[in-house]
N, C-alpha and C. Protein backbone atom coordinates (compact mmCIF):
# COMPACT_ATOMS: atom_id res chain seq x y z
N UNK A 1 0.37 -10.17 19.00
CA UNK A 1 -0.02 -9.58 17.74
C UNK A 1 1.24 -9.30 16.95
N UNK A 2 1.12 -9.86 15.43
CA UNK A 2 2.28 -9.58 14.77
C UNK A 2 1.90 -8.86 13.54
N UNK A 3 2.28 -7.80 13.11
CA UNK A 3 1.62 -6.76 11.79
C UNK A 3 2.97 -6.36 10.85
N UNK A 4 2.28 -7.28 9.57
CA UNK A 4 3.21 -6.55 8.68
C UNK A 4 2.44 -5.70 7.64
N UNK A 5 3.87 -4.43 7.20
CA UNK A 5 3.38 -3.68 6.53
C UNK A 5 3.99 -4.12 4.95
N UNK A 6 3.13 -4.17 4.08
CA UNK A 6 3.29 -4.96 2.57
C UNK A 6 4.27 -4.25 2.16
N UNK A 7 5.49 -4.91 1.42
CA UNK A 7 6.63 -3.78 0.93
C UNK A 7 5.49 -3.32 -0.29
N UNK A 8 5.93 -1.65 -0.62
CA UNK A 8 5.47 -0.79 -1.28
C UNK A 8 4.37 0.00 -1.10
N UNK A 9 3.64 -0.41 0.53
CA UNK A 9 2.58 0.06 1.17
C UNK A 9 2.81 0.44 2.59
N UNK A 10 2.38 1.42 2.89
CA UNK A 10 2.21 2.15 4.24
C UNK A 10 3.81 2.73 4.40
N UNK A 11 4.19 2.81 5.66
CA UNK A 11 5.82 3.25 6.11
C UNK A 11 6.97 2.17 5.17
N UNK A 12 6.68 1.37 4.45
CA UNK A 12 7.42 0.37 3.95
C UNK A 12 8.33 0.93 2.76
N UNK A 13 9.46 0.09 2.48
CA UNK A 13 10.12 1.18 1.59
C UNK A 13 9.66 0.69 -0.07
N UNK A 14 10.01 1.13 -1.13
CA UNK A 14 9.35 1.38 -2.57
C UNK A 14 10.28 1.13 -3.58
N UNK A 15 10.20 -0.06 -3.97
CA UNK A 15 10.52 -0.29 -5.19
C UNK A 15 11.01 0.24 -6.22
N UNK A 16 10.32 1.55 -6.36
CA UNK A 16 9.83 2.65 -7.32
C UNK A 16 10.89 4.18 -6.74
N UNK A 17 11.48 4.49 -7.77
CA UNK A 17 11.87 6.28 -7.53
C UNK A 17 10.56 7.34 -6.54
N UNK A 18 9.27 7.17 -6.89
CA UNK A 18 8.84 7.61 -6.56
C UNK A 18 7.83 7.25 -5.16
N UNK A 19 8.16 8.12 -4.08
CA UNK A 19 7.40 7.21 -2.65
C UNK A 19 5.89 7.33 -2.37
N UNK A 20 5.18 8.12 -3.50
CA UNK A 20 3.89 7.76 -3.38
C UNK A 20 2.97 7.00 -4.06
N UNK A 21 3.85 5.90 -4.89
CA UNK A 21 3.27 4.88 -5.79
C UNK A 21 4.19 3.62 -5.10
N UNK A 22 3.40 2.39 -5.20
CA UNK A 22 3.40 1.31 -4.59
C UNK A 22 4.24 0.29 -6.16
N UNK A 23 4.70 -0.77 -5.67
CA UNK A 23 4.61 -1.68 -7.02
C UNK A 23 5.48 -3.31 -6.31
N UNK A 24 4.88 -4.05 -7.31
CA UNK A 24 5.17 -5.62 -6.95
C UNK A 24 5.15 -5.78 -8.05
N UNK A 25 5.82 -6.64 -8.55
CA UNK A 25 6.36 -7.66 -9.63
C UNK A 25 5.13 -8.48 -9.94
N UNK A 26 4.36 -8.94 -8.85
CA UNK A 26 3.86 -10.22 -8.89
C UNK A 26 2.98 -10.56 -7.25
N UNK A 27 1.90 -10.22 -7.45
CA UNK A 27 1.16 -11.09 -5.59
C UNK A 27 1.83 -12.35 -5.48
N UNK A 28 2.20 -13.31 -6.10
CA UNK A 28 3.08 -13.85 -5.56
C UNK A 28 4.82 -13.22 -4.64
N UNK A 29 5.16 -12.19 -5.11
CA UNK A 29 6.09 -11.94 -4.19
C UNK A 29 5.16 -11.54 -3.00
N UNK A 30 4.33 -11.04 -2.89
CA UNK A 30 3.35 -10.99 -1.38
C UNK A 30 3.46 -11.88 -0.64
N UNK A 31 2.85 -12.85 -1.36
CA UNK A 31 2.18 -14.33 -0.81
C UNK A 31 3.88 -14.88 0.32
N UNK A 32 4.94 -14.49 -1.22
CA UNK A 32 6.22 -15.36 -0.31
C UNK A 32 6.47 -14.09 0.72
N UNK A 33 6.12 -12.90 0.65
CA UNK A 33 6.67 -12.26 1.63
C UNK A 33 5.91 -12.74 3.41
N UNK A 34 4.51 -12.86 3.36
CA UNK A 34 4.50 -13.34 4.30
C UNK A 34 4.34 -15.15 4.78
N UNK A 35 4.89 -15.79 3.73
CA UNK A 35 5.51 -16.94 4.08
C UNK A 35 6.61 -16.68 5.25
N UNK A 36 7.24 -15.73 4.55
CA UNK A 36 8.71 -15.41 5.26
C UNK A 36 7.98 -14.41 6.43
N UNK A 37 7.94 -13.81 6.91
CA UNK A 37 7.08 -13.10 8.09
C UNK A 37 6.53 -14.25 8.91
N UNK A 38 5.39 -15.62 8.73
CA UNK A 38 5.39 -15.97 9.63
C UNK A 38 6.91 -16.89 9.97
N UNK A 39 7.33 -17.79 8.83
CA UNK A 39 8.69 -18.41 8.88
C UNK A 39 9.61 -17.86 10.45
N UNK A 40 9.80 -16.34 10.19
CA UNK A 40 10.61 -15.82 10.47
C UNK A 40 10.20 -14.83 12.19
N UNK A 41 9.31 -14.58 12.15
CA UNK A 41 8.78 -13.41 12.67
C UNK A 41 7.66 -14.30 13.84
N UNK A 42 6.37 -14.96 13.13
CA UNK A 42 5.18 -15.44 14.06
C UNK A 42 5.60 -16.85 14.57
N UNK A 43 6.03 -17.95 14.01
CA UNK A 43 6.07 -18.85 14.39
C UNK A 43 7.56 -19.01 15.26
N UNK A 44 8.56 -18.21 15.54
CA UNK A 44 9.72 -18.53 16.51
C UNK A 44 8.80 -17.75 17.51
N UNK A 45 8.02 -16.45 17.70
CA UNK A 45 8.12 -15.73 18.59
C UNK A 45 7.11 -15.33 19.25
N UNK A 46 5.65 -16.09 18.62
CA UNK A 46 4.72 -16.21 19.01
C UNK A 46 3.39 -17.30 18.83
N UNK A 47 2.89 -17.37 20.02
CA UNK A 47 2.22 -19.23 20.66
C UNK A 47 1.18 -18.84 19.58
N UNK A 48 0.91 -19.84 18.97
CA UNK A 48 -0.54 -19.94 18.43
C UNK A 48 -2.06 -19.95 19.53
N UNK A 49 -2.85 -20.43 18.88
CA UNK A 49 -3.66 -20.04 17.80
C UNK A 49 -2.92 -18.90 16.98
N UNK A 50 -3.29 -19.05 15.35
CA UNK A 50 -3.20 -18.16 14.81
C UNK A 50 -3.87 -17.47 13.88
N UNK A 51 -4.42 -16.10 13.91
CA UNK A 51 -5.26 -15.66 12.80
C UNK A 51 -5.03 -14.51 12.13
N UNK A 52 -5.52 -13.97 11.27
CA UNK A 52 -5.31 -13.60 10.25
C UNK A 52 -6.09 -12.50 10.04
N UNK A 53 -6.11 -11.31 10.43
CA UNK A 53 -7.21 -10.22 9.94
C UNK A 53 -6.77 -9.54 9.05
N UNK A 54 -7.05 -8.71 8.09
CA UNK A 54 -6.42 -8.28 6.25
C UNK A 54 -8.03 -7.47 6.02
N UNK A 55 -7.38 -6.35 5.34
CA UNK A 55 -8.29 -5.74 4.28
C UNK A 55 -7.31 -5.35 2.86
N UNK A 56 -8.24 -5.44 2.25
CA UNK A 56 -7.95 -4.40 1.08
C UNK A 56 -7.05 -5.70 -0.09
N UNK A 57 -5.61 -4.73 0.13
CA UNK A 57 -4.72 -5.51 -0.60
C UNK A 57 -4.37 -6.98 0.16
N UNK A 58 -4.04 -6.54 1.51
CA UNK A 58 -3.68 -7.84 2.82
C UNK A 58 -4.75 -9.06 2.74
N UNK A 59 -5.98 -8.45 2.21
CA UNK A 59 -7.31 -9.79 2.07
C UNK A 59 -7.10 -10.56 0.86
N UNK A 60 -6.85 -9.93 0.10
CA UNK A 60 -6.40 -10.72 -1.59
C UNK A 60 -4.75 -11.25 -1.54
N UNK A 61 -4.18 -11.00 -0.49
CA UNK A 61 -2.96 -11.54 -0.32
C UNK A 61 -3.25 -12.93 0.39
N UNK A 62 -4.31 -12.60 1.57
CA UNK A 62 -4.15 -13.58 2.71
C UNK A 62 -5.20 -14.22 1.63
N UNK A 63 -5.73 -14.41 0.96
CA UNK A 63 -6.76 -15.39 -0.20
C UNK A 63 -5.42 -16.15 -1.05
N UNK A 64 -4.36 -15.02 -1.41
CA UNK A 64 -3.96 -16.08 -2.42
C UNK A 64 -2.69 -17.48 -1.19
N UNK A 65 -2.39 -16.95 -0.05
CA UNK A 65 -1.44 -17.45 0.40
C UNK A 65 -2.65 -18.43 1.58
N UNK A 66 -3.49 -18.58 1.33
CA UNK A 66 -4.54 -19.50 2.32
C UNK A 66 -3.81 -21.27 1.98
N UNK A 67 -3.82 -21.49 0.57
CA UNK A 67 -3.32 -22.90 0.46
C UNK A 67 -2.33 -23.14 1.51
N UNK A 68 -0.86 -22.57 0.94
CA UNK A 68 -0.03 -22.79 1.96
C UNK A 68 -0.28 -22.10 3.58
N UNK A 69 -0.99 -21.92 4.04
CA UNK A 69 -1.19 -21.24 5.71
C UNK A 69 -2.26 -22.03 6.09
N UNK A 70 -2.83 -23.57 5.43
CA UNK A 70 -3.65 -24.36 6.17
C UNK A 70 -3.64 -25.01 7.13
N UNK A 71 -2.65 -25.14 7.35
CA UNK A 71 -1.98 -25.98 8.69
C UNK A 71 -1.81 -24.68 10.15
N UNK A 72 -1.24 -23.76 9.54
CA UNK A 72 -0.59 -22.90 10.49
C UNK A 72 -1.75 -21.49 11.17
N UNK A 73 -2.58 -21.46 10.25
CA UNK A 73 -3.64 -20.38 10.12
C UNK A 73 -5.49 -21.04 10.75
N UNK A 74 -6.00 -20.65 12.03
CA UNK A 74 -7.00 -21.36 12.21
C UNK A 74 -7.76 -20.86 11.39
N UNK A 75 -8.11 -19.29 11.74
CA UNK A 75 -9.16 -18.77 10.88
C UNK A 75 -8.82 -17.28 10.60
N UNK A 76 -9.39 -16.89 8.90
CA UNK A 76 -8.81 -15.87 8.80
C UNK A 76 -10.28 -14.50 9.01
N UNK A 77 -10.12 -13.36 8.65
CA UNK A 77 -10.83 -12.26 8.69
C UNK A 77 -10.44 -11.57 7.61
N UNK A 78 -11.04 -11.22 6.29
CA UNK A 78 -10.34 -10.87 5.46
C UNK A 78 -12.13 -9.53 5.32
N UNK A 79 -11.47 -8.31 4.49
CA UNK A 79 -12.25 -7.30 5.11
C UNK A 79 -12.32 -6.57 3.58
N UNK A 80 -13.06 -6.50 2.77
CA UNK A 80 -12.89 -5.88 1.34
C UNK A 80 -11.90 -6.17 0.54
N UNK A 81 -11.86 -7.18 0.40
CA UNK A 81 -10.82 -7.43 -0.68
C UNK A 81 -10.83 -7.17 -1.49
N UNK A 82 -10.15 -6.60 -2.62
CA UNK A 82 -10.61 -5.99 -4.03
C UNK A 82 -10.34 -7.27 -5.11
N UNK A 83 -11.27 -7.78 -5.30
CA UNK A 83 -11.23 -9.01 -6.36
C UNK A 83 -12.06 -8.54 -8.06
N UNK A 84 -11.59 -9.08 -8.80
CA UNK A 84 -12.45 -9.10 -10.12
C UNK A 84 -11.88 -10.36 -10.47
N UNK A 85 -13.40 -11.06 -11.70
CA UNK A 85 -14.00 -12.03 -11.44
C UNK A 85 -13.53 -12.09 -13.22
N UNK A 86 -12.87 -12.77 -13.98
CA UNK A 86 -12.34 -12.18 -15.12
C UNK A 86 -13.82 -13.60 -16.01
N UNK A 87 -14.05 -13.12 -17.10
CA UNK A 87 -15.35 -13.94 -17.58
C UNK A 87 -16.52 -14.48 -16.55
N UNK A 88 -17.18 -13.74 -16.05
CA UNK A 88 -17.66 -13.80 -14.98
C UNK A 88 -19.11 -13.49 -16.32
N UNK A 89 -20.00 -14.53 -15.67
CA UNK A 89 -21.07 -15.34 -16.53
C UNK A 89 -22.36 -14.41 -16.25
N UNK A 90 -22.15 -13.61 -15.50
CA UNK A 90 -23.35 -12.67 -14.99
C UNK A 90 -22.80 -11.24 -14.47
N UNK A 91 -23.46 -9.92 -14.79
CA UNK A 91 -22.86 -9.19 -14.70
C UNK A 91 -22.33 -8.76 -12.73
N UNK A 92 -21.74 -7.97 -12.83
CA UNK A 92 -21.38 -7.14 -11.35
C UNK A 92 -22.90 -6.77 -10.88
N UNK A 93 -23.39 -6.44 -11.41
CA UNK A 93 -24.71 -5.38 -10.75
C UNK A 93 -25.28 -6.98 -9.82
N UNK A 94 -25.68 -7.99 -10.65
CA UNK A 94 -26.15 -9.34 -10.09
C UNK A 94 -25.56 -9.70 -9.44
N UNK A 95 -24.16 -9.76 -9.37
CA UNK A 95 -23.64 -10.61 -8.28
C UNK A 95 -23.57 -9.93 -6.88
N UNK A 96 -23.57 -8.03 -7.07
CA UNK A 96 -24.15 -7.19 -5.88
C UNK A 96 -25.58 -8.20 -5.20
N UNK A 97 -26.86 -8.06 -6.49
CA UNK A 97 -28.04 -8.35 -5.45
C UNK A 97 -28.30 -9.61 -4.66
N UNK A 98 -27.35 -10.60 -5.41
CA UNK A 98 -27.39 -12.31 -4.72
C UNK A 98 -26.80 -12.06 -3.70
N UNK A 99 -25.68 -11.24 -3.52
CA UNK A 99 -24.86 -11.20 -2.24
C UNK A 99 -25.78 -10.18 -1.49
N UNK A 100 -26.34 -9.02 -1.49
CA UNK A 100 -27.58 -8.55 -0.51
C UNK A 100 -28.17 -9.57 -0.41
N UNK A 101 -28.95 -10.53 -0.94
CA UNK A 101 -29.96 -11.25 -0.87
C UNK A 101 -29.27 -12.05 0.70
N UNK A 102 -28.43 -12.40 0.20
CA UNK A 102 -27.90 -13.72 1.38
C UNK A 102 -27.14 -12.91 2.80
N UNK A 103 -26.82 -11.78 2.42
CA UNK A 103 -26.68 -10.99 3.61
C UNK A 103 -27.50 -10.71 5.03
């Protein structure tokens, strides 16, 4: 098991003067941060299979960095991701009951 903590989240250090606000430039610096984590960290030091469990911020990270982790990543677990859907053709309330529906 290999666990990283997102810079600007959890024990990680902060960007920011202040240590109870988080900040990134860009989910792409995410995405490359754990490029570099497995680069560096999963793939010298530990055997595959490899997967991927994430909530929250870590699920919308491990969504945007899925392209590049197709090869290396069997299957992921991603757990509330906080997504919005920008011109989204039907409101939130609907896209709640289709997703109960199929639940």
């Amino acid at each position: 098991v290999a666990i990283l903590d997102w810079r600007g989240q959890g024990d990680s250090s902060r960007l920011l003067k202040n240590p109870q606000r988080g900040y990134v430039r860009s989910f792409r610096d995410y995405t490359r941060d754990l490029e570099q984590f497995f680069e560096e960290i999963v793939l010298p030091d530990c055997r595959g299979p490899y997967y991927i469990l994430a909530h929250s911020t870590g699920a919308v990270i491990a969504l945007l960095a899925s392209p590049s982790m197709v090869n290396r990543v069997r299957r992921m677990v991603l757990l509330t991701p906080f997504l919005a859907v920008p011109d989204l053709p039907v409101s939130i309330s609907t896209v709640r009951r289709v997703c109960a529906v199929f639940c």
